[in-house]
Protein backbone atom coordinates (compact mmCIF):
# COMPACT_ATOMS: atom_id res chain seq x y z
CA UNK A 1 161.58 29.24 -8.51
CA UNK A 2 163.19 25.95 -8.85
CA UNK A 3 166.79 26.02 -8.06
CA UNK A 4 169.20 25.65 -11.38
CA UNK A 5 170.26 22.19 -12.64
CA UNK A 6 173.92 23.30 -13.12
CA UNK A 7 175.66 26.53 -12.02
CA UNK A 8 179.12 26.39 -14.07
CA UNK A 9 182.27 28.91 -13.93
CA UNK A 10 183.91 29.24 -17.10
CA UNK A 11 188.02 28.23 -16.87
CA UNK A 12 188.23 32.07 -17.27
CA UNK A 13 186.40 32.77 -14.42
CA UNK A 14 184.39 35.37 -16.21
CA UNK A 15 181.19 33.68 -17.03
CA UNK A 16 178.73 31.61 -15.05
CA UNK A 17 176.55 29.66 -17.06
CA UNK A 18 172.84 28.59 -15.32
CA UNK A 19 170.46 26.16 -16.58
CA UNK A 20 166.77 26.06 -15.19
CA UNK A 21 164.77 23.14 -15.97
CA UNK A 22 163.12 23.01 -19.17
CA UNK A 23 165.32 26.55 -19.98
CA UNK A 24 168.50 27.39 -22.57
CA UNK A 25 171.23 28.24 -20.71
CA UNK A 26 172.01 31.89 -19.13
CA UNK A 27 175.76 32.69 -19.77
CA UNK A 28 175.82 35.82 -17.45
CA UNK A 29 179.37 37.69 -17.71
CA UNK A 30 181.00 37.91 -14.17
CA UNK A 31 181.22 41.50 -14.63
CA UNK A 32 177.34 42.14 -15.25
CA UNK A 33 176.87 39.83 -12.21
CA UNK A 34 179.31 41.92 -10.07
CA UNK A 35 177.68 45.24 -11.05
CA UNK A 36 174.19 44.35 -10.55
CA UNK A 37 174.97 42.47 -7.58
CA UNK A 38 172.27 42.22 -4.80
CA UNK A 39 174.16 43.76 -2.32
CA UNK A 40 173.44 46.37 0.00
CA UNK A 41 176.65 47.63 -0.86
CA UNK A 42 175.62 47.91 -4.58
CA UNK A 43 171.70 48.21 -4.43
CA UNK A 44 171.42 50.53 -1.35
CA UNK A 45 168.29 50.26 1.23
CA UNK A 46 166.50 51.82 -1.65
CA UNK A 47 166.66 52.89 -5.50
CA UNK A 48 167.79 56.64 -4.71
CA UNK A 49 170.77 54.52 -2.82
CA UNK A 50 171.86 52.15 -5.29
CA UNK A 51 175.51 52.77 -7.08
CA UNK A 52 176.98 52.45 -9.91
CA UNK A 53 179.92 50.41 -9.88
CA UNK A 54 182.29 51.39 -12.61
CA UNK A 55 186.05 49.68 -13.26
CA UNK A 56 185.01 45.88 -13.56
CA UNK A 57 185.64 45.23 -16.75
CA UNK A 58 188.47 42.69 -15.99
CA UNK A 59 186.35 41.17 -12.57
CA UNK A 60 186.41 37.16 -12.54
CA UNK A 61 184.56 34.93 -10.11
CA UNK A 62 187.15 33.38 -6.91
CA UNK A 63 184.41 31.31 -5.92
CA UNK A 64 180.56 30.33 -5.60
CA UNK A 65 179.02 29.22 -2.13
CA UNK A 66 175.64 27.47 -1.79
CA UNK A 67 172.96 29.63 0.61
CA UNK A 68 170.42 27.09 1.81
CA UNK A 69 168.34 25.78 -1.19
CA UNK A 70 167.37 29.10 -2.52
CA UNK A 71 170.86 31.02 -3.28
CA UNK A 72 174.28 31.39 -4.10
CA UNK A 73 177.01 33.91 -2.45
CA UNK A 74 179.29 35.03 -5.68
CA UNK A 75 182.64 36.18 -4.24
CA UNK A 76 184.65 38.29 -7.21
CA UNK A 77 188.56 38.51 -7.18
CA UNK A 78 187.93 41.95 -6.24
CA UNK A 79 186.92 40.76 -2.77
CA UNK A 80 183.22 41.52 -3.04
CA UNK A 81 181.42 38.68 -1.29
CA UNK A 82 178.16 40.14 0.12
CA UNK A 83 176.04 39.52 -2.84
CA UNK A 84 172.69 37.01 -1.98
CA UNK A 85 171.73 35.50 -5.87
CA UNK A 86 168.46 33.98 -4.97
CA UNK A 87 167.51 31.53 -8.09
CA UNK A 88 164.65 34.39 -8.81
CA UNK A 89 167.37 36.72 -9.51
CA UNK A 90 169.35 34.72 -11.06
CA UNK A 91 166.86 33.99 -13.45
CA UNK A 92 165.62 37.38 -13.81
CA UNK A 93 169.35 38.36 -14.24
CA UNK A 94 168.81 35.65 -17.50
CA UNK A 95 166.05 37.25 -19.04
CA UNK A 96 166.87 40.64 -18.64
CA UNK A 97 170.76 40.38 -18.93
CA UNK A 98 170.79 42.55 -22.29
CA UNK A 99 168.71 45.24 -20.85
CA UNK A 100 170.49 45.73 -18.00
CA UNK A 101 173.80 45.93 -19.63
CA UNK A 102 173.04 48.20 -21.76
CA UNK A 103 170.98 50.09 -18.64
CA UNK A 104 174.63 50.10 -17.45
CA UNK A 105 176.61 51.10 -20.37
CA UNK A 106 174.25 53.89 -20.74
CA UNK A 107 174.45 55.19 -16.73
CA UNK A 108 178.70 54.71 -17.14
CA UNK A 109 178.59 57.24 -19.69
CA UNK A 110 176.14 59.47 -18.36
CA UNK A 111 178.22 59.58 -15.36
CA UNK A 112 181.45 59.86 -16.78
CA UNK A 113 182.81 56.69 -15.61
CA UNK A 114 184.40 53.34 -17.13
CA UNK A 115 184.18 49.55 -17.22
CA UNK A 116 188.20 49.94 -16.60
C-alpha cells in the first residue's frame, strides 16, 4: 500500500481525514480510531485477548508521528500512544469504518458498557 497523500486532523481534533491516491477521502472519527487501535494494549496477542474499550466518546487526537514510510503513531488526549497505523490499516480502517462501528456499538451493549 502506497502511503496517503494527506493525513489531516480536524481543528476539533476528532477526525482524521486520509486520502490514498486515486481514492475519496476516509474521515475516520478519532474515537473509532482509538477503539480499534492496533495496539497490543487494545488487540491482545490474539482475538480471545482483544478488549473492548468503552468511555471514548469525547477522545480527540494530541498528535500524529510519522513511523518510517509505512505508519503513523496516533497519540489520543487520553494518553494512549502505542497504536502502529500501518497505511494497510489505515485503509482497511476506510473501507470498513461503518462495519466496525457498528461491530462496536453492538459489543458496548452486549457488554453493558458506554461510549461515555
Amino acid at each position: 500500500m502506497t502511503a496517503p497523500t494527506e493525513l489531516r486532523v480536524s481543528k476539533d481534533r476528532r477526525t482524521l481525514t486520509v486520502t490514498f491516491p486515486n481514492h475519496h477521502p476516509f474521515e475516520l472519527s478519532a474515537e473509532l480510531l482509538r477503539v480499534a487501535s492496533p495496539s497490543a494494549e487494545v488487540q491482545g496477542h490474539s482475538p480471545e485477548q482483544r478488549v473492548t474499550v468503552p468511555g471514548k466518546r469525547n477522545v480527540a487526537i494530541s498528535r500524529i508521528e510519522p513511523v518510517g514510510n509505512y505508519a503513523v503513531r496516533i497519540v489520543f488526549d487520553d494518553t494512549h500512544d502505542t497504536g502502529i497505523f500501518t497505511w494497510n490499516y489505515l485503509h482497511t480502517l476506510g473501507h470498513e469504518k461503518d462495519e466496525r462501528w457498528n461491530a462496536y456499538l453492538a459489543e458496548l451493549q452486549q457488554k453493558g458498557m458506554s461510549r461515555g
